[in-house]
C-alpha atoms as a PDB file:
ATOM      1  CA  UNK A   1     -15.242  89.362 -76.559  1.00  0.00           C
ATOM      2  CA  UNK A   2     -14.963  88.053 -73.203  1.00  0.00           C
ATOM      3  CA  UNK A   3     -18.944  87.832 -72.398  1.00  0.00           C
ATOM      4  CA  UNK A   4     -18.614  85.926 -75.668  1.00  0.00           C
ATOM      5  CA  UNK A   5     -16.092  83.553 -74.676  1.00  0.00           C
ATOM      6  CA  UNK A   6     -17.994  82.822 -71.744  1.00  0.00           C
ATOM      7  CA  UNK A   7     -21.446  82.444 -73.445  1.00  0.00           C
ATOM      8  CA  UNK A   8     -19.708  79.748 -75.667  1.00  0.00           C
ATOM      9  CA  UNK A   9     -18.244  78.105 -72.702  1.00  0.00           C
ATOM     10  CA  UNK A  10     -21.789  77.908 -70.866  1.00  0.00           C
ATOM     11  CA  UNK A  11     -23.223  76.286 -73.907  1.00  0.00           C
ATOM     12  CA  UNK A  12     -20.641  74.224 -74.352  1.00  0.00           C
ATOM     13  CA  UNK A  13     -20.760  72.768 -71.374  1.00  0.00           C
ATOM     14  CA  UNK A  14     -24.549  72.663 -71.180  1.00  0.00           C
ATOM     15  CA  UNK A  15     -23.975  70.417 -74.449  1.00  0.00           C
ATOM     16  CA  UNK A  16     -21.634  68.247 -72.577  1.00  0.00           C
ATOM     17  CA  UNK A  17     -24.268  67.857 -70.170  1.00  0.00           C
ATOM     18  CA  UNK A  18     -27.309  66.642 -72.403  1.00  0.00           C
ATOM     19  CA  UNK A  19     -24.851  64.142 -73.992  1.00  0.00           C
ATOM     20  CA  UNK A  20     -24.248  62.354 -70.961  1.00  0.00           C
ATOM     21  CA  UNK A  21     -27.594  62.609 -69.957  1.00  0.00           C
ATOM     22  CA  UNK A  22     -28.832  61.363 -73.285  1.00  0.00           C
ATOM     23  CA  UNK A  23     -26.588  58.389 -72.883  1.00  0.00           C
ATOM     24  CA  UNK A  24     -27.753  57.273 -69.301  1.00  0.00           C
ATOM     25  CA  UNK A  25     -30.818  57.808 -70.210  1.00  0.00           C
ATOM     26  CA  UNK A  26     -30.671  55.249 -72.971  1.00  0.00           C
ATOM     27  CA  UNK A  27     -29.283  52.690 -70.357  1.00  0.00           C
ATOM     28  CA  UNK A  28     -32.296  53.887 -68.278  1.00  0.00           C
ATOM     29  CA  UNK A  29     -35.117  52.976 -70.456  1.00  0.00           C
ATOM     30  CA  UNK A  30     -35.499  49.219 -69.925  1.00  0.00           C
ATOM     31  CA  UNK A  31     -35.236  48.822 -65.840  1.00  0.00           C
ATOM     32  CA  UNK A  32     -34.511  45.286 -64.618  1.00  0.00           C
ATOM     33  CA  UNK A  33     -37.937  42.832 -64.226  1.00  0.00           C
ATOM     34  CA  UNK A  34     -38.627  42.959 -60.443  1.00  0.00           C
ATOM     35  CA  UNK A  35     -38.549  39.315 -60.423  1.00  0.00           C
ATOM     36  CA  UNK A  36     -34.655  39.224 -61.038  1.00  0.00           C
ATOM     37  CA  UNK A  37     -33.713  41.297 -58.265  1.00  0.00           C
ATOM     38  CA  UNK A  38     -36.807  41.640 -55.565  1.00  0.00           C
ATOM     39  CA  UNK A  39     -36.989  38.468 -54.184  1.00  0.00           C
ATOM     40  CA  UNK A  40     -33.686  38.396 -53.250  1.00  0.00           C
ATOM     41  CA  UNK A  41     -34.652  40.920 -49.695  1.00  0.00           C
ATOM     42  CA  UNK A  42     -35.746  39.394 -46.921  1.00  0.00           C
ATOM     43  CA  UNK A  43     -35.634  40.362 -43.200  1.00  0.00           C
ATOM     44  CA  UNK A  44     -33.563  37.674 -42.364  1.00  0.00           C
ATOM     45  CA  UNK A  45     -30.866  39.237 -40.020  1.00  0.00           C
ATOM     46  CA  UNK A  46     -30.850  38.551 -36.188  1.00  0.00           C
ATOM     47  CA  UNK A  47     -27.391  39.894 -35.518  1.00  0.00           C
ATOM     48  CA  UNK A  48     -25.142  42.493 -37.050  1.00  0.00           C
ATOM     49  CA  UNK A  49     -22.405  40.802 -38.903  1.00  0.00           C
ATOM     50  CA  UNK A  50     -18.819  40.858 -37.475  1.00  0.00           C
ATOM     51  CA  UNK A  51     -16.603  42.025 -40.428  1.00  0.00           C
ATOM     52  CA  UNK A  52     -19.091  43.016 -43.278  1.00  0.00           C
ATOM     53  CA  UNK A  53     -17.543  46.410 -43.679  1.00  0.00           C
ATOM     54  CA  UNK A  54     -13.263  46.181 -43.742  1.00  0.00           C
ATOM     55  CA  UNK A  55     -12.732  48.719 -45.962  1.00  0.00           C
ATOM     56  CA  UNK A  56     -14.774  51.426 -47.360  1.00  0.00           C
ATOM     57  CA  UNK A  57     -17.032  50.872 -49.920  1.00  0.00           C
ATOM     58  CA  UNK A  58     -19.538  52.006 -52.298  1.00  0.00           C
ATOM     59  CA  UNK A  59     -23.493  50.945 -52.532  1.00  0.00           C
ATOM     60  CA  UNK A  60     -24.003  48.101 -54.294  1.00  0.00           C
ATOM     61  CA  UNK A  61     -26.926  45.225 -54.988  1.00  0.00           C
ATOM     62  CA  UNK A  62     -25.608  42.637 -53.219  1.00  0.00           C
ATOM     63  CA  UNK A  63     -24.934  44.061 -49.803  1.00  0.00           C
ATOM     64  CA  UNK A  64     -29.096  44.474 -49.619  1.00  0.00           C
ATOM     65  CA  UNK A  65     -29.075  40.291 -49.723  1.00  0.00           C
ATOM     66  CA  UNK A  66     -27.102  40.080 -46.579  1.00  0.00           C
ATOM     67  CA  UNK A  67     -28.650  38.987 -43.310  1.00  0.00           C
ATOM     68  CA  UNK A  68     -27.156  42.037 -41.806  1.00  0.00           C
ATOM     69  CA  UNK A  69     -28.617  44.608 -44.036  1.00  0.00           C
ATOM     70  CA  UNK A  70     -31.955  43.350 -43.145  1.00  0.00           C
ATOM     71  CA  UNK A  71     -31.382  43.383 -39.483  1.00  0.00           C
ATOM     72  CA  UNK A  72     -30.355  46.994 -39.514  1.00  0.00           C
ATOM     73  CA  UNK A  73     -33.411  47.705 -41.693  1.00  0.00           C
ATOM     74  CA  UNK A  74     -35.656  46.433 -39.283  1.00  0.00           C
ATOM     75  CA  UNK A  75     -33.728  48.252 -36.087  1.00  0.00           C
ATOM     76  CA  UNK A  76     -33.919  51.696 -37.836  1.00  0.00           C
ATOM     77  CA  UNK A  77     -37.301  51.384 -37.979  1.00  0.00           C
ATOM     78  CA  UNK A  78     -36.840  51.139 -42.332  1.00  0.00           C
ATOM     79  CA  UNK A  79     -38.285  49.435 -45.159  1.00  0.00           C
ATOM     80  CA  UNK A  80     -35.890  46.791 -46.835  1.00  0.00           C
ATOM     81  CA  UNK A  81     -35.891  48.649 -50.439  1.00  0.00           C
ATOM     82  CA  UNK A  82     -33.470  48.804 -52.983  1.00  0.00           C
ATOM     83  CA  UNK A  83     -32.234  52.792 -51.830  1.00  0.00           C
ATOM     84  CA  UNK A  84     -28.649  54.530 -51.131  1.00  0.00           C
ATOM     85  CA  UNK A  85     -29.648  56.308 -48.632  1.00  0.00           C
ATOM     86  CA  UNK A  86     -30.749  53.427 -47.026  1.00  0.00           C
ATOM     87  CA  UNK A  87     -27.716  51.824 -47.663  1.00  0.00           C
ATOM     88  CA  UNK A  88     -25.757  54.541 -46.272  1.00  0.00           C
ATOM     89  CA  UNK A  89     -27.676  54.051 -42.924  1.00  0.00           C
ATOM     90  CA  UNK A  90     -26.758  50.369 -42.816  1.00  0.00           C
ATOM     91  CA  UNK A  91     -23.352  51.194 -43.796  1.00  0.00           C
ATOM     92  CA  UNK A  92     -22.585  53.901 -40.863  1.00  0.00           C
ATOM     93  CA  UNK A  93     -24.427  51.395 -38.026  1.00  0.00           C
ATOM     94  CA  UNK A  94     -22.675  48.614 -39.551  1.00  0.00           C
ATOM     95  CA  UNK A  95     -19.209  50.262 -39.964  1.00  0.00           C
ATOM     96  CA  UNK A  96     -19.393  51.778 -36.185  1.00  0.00           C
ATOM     97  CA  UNK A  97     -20.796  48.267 -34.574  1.00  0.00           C
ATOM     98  CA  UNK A  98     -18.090  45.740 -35.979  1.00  0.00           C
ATOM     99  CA  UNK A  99     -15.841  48.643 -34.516  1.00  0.00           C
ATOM    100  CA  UNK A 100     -17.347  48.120 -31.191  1.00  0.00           C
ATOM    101  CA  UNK A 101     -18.037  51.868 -30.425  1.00  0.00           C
ATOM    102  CA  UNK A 102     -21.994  51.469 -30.285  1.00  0.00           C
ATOM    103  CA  UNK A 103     -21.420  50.737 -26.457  1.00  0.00           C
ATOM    104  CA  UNK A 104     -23.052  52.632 -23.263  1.00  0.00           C
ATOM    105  CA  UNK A 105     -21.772  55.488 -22.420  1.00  0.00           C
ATOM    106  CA  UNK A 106     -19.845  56.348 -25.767  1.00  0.00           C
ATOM    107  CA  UNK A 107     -20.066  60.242 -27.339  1.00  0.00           C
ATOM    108  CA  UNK A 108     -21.657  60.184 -30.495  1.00  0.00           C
ATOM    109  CA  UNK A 109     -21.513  63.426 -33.034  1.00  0.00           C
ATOM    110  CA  UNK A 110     -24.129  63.280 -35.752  1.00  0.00           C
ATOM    111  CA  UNK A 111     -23.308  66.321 -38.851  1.00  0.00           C
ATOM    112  CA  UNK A 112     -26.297  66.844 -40.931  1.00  0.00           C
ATOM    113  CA  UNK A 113     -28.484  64.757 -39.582  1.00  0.00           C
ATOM    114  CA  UNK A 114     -31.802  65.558 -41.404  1.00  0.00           C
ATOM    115  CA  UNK A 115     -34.324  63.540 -40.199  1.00  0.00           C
ATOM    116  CA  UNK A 116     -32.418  60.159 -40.581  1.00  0.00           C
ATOM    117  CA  UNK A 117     -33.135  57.380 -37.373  1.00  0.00           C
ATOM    118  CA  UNK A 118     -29.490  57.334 -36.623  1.00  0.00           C
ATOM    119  CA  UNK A 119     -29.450  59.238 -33.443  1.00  0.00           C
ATOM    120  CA  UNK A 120     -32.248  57.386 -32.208  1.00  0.00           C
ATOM    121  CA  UNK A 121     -30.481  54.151 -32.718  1.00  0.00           C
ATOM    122  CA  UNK A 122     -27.231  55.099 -31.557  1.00  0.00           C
ATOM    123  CA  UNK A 123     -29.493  57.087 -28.143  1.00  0.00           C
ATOM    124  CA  UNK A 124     -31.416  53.041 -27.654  1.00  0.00           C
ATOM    125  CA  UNK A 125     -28.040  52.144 -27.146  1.00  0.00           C
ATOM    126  CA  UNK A 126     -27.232  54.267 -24.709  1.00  0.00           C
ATOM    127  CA  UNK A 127     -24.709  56.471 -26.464  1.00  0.00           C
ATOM    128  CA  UNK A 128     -24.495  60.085 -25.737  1.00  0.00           C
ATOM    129  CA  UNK A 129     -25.567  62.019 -29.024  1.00  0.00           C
ATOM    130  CA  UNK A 130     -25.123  65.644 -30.023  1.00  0.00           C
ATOM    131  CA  UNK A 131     -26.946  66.034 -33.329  1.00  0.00           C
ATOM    132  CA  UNK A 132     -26.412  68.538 -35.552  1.00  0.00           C
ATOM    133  CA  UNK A 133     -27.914  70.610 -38.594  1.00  0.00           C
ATOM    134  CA  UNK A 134     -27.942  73.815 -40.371  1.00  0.00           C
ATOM    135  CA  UNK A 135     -29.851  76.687 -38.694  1.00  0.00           C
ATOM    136  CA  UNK A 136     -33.184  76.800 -39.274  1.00  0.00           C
ATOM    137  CA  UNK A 137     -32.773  80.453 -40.875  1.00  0.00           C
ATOM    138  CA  UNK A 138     -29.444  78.872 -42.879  1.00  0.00           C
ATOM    139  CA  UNK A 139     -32.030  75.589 -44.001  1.00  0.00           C
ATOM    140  CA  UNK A 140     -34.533  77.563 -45.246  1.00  0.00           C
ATOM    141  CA  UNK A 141     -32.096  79.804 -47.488  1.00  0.00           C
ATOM    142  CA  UNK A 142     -30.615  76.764 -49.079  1.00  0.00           C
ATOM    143  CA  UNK A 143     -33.792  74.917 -49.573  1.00  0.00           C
ATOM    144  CA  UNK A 144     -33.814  72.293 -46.848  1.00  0.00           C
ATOM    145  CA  UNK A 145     -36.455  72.970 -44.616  1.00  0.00           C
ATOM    146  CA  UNK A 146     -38.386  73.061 -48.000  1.00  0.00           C
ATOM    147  CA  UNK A 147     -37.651  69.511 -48.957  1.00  0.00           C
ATOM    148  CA  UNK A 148     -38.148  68.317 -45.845  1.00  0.00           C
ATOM    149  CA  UNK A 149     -34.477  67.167 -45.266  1.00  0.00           C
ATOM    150  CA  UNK A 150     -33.269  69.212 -42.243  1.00  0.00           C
ATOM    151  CA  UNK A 151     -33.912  68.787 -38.350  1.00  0.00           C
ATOM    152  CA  UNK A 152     -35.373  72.244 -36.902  1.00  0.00           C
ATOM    153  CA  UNK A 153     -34.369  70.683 -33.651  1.00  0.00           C
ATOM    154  CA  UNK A 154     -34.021  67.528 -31.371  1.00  0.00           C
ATOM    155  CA  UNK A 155     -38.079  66.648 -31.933  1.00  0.00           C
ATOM    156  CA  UNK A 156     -38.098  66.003 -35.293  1.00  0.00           C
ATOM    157  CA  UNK A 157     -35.031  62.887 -34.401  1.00  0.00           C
ATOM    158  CA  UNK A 158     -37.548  61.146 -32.033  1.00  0.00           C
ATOM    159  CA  UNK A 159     -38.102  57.850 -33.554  1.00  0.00           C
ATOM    160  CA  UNK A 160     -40.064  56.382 -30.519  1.00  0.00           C
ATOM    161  CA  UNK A 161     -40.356  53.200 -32.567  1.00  0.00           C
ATOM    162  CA  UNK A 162     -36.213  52.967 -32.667  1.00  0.00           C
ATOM    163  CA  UNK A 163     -35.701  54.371 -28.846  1.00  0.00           C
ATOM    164  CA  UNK A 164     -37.924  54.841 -26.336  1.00  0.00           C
ATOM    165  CA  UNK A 165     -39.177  58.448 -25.628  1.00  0.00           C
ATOM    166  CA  UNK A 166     -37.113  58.726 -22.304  1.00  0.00           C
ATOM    167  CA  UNK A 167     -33.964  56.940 -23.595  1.00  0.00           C
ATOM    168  CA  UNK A 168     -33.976  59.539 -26.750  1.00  0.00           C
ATOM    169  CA  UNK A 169     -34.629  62.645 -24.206  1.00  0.00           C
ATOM    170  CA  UNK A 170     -31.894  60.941 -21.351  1.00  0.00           C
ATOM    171  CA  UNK A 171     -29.089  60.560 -24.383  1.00  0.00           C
ATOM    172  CA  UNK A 172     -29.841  63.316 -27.243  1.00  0.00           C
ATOM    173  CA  UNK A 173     -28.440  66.579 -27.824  1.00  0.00           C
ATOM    174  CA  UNK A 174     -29.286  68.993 -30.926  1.00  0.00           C
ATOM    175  CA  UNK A 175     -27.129  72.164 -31.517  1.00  0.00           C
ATOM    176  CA  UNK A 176     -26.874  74.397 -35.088  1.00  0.00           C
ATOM    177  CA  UNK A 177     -24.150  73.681 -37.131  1.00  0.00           C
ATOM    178  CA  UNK A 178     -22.393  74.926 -39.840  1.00  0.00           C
ATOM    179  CA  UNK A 179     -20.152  71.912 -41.850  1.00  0.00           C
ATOM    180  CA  UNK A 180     -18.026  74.817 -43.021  1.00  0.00           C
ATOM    181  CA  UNK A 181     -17.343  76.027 -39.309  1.00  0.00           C
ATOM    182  CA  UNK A 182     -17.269  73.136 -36.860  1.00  0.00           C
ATOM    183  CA  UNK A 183     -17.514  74.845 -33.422  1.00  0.00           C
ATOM    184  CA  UNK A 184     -14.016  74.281 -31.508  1.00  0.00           C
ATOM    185  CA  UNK A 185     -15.779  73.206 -28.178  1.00  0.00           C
ATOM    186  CA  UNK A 186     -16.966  70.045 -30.497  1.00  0.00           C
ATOM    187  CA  UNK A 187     -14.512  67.300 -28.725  1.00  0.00           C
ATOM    188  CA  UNK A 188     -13.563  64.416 -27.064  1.00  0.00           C
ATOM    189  CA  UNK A 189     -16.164  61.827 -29.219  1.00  0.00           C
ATOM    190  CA  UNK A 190     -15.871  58.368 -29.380  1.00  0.00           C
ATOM    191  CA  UNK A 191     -17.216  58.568 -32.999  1.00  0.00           C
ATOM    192  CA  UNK A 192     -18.943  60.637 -35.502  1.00  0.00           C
ATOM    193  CA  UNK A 193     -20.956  60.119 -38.543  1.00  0.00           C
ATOM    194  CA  UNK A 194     -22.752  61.845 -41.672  1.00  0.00           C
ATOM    195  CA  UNK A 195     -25.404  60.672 -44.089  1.00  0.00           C
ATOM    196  CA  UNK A 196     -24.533  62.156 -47.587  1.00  0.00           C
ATOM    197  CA  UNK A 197     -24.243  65.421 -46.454  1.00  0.00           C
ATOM    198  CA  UNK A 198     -21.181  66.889 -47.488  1.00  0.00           C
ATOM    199  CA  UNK A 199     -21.760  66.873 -50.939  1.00  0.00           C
ATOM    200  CA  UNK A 200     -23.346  69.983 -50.230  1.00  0.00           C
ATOM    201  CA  UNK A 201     -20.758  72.299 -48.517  1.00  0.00           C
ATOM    202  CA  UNK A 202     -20.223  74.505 -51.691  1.00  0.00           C
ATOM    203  CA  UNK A 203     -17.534  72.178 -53.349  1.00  0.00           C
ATOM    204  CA  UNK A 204     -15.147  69.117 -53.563  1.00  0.00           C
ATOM    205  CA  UNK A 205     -12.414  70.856 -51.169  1.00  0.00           C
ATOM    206  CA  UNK A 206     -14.723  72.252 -48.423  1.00  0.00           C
ATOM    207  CA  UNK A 207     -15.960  68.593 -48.400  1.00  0.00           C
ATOM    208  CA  UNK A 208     -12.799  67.247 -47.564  1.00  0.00           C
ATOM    209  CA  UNK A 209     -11.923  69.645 -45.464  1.00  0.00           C
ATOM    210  CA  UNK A 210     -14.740  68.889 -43.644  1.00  0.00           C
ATOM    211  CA  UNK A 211     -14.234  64.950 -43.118  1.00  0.00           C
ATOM    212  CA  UNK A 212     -10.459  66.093 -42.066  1.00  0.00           C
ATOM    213  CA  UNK A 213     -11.721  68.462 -39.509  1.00  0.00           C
ATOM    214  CA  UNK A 214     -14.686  65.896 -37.992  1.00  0.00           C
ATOM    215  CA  UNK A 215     -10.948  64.117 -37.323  1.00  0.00           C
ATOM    216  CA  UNK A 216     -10.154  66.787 -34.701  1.00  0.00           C
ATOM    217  CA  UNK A 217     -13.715  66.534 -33.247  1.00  0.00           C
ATOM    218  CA  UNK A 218     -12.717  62.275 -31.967  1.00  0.00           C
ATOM    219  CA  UNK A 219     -10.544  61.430 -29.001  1.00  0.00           C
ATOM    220  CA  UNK A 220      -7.572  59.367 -30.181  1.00  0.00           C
ATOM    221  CA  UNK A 221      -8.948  56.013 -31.702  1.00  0.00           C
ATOM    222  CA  UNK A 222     -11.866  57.578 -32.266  1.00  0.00           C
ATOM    223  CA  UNK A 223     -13.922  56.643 -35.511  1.00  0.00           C
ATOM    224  CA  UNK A 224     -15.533  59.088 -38.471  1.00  0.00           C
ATOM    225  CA  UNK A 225     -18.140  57.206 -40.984  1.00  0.00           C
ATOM    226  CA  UNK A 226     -19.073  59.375 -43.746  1.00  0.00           C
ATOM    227  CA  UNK A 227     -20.598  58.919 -46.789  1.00  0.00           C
ATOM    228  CA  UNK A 228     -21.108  61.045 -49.901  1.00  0.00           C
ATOM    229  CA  UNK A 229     -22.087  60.958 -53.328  1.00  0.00           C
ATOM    230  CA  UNK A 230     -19.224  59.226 -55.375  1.00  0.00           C
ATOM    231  CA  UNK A 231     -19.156  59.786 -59.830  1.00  0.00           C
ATOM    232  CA  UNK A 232     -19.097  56.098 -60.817  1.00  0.00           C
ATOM    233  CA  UNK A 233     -19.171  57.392 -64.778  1.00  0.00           C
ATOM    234  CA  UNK A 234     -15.721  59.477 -64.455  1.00  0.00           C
ATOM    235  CA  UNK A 235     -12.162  59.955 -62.337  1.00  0.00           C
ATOM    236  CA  UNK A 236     -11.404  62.991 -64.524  1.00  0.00           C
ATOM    237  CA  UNK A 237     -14.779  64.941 -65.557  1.00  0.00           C
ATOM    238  CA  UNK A 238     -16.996  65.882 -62.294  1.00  0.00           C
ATOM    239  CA  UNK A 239     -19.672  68.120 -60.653  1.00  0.00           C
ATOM    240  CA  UNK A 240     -17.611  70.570 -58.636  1.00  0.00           C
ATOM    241  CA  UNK A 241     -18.490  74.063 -56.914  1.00  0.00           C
ATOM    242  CA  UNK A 242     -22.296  73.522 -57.495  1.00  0.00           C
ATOM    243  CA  UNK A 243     -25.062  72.640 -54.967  1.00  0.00           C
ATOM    244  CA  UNK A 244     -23.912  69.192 -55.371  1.00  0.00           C
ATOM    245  CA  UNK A 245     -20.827  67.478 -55.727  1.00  0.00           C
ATOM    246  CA  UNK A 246     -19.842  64.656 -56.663  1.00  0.00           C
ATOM    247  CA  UNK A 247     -16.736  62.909 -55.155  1.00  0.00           C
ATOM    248  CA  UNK A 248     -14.309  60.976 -57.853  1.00  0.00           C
ATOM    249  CA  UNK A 249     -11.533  58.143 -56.592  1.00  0.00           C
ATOM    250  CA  UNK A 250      -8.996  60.393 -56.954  1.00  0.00           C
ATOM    251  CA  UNK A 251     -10.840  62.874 -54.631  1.00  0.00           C
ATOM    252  CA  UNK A 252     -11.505  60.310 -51.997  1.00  0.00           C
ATOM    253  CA  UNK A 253      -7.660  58.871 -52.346  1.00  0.00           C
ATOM    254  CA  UNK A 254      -6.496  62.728 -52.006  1.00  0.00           C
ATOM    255  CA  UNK A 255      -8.179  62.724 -48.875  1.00  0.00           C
ATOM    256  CA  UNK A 256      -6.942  59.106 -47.455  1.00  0.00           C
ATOM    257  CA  UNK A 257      -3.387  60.528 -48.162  1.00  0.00           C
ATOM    258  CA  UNK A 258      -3.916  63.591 -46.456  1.00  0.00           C
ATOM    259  CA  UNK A 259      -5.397  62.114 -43.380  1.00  0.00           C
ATOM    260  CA  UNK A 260      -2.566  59.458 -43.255  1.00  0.00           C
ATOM    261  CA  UNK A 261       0.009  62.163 -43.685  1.00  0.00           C
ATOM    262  CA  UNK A 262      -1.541  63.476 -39.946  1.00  0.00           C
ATOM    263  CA  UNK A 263      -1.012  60.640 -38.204  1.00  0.00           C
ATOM    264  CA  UNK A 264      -4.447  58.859 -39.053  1.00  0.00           C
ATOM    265  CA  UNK A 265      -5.687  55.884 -39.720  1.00  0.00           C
ATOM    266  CA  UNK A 266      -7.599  56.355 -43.120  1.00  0.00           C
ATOM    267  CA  UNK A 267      -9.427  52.478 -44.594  1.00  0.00           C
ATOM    268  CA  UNK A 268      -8.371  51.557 -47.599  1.00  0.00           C
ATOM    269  CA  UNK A 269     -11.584  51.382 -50.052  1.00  0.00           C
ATOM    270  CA  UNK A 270     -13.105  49.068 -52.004  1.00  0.00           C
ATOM    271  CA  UNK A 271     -14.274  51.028 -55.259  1.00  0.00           C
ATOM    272  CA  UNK A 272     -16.417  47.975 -56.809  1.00  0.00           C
ATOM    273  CA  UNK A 273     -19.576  49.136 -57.450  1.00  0.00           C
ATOM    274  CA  UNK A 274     -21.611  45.868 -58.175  1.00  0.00           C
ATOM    275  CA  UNK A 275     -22.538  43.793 -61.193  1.00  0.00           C
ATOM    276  CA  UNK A 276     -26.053  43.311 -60.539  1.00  0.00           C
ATOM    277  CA  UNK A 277     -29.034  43.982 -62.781  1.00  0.00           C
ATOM    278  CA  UNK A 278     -29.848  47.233 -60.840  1.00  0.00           C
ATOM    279  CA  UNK A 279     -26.206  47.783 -60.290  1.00  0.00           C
ATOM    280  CA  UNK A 280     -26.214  48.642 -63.818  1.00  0.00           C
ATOM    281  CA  UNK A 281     -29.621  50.412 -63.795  1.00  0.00           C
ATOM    282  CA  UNK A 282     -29.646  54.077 -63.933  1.00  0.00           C
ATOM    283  CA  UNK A 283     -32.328  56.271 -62.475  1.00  0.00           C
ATOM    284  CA  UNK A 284     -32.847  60.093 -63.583  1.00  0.00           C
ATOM    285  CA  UNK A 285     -34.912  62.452 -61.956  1.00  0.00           C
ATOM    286  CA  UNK A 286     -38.395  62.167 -61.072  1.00  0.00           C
ATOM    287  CA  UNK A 287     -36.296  59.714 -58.758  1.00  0.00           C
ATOM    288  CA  UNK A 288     -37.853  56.430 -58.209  1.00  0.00           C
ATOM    289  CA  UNK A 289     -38.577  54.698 -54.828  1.00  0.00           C
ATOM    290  CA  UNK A 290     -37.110  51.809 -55.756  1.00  0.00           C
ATOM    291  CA  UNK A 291     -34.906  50.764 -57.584  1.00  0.00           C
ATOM    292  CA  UNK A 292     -32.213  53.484 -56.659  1.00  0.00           C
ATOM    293  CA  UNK A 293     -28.766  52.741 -56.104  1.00  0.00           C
ATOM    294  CA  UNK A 294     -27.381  54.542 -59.072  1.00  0.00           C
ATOM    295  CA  UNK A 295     -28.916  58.060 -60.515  1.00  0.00           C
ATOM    296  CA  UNK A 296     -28.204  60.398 -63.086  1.00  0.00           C
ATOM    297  CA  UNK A 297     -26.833  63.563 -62.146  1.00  0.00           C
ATOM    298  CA  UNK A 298     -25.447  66.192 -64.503  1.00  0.00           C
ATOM    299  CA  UNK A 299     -25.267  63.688 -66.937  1.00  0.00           C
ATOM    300  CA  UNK A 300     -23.101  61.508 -64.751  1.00  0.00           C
ATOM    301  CA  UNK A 301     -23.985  58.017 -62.617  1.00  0.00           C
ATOM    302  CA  UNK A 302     -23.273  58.964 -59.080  1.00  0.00           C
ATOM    303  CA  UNK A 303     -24.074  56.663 -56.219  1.00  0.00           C
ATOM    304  CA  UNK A 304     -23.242  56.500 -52.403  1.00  0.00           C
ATOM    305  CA  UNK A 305     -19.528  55.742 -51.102  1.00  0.00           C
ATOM    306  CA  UNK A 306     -18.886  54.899 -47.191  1.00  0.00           C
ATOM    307  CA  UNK A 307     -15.546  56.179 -45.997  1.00  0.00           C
ATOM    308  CA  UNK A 308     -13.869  54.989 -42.475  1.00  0.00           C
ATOM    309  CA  UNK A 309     -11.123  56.875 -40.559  1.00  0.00           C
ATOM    310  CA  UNK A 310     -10.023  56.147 -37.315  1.00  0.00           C
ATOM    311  CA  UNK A 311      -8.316  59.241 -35.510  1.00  0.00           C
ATOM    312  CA  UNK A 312      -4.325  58.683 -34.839  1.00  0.00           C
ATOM    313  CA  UNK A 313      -3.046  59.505 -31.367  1.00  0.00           C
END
């Protein structure tokens, strides 16, 4: 009776699943005409801007029109393209400059970096940066090294059109890491960062759990800049304990409380997520190139969210 239960509950939530789907998929027939949202990037930017980021936020269309999101683009050695993850990038550089801890001689930890230019920006700068990933024999169990998505060491960071060859070797370090188990000698940072990488710690909690023990890894007044994957579709119905996660409001205002509660200085977020054409456009798998700011996952819209915490003394 039990394996009967269950097999009823599997279906019925594999039913759940295809009706979301169905619907987003409906929204995702008819994608926006290039010509009312493309023309709008340009590589415009000469400077970072000074206060584009004073909360948290999520991804949405018109940060990519902003003079500052093409000068990042063009430092991270980028193309300006409608994409979270390049948004994330922006967001994290952005976030950590108007905080004024992309300076000479500031500690930088990097979690999951992948193959993302961020340590090779943050090294140009002359910042001390320990990057981290799984190890390789870790990677390879949970499909990374497969897709391409995981740093076997501190060659596959060098960008030499970001940071020169020597400045990357003088400034980067790359150690194993496991998100789960943050080694304890991991301290004393000015700031610390991760590009949609905790979505994939095993579930909603370890994620957290995570962002609140980067906290310990920062001197006092030291800055974290995650970001994740955040369910625009739902604060009550999510992806939990799969590969994946996805990250609801309540989730991310759990965590803001609990942070607080230590002592920290956790940003209040700004949850808008645009009202753009592709702000409203869905993608579902085969992913596009662009246009991808929202996508279809488990029969919900998830897109990237930026969160900012500054550790308390």
């Amino acid at each position: 009776m039990k394996a009967m239960d269950a097999k009823i509950d599997r279906i019925e939530a594999q039913l759940a699943i295809h009706a979301r789907e169905t619907r987003l998929l409906l929204s995702a027939l008819s994608t926006p005409e290039r010509e009312l949202w493309h023309k709008a990037l340009a590589l415009t930017g000469k400077t970072p801007a000074t206060r584009a980021f004073p909360t948290g936020a999520v991804c949405r269309q018109s940060d990519f029109s902003q003079p500052y999101f093409g000068y990042w683009t063009e430092r991270l050695g980028e193309s300006l393209r409608y994409h979270r993850k390049l948004w994330e990038f922006v967001f994290i550089c952005q976030a950590l400059w108007e905080r004024g801890v992309i300076a000479e001689g500031r500690r930088g930890l990097g979690f999951g970096v992948g193959v993302e230019p961020l340590a090779a920006f943050f090294a140009s700068q002359e910042c001390r940066i320990l990057a981290t990933d799984l190890a390789a024999e870790e990677a390879f169990e949970t499909g990374w090294i497969e897709t391409n998505q995981h740093a076997a060491g501190k060659a596959a960071l060098r960008k030499p059109g970001v940071c020169p060859d020597e400045v990357f070797d003088r400034n980067v370090e790359f150690q194993p890491c496991d998100m789960n188990n943050v080694p304890e000698e991991f301290v004393d940072f000015d700031f610390c960062w991760s590009a949609c990488a905790l979505e994939h710690l095993g579930s909603i909690e370890h994620g957290l759990a995570f962002i609140e023990r980067s906290l310990d890894c920062l001197k006092p007044g030291g800055w974290a800049v995650h970001t994740t994957e955040y369910n625009v579709s739902s604060d009550l119905m999510t992806v939990d304990h799969e590969a994946t996660v996805l990250f609801r409001k309540r989730d991310i205002e759990e965590l803001l409380q609990r942070v607080r509660a230590k002592g920290h200085n956790a940003i209040a977020m700004n949850y808008d997520a645009g009202d753009g054409p592709i702000d409203h456009f869905v993608d579902v798998p085969p992913y596009r190139e662009e246009p991808h700011l929202k996508m279809a996952l488990a029969g919900f819209s998830a897109t990237s969210v930026g969160i900012l915490i500054q550790r308390g003394s």
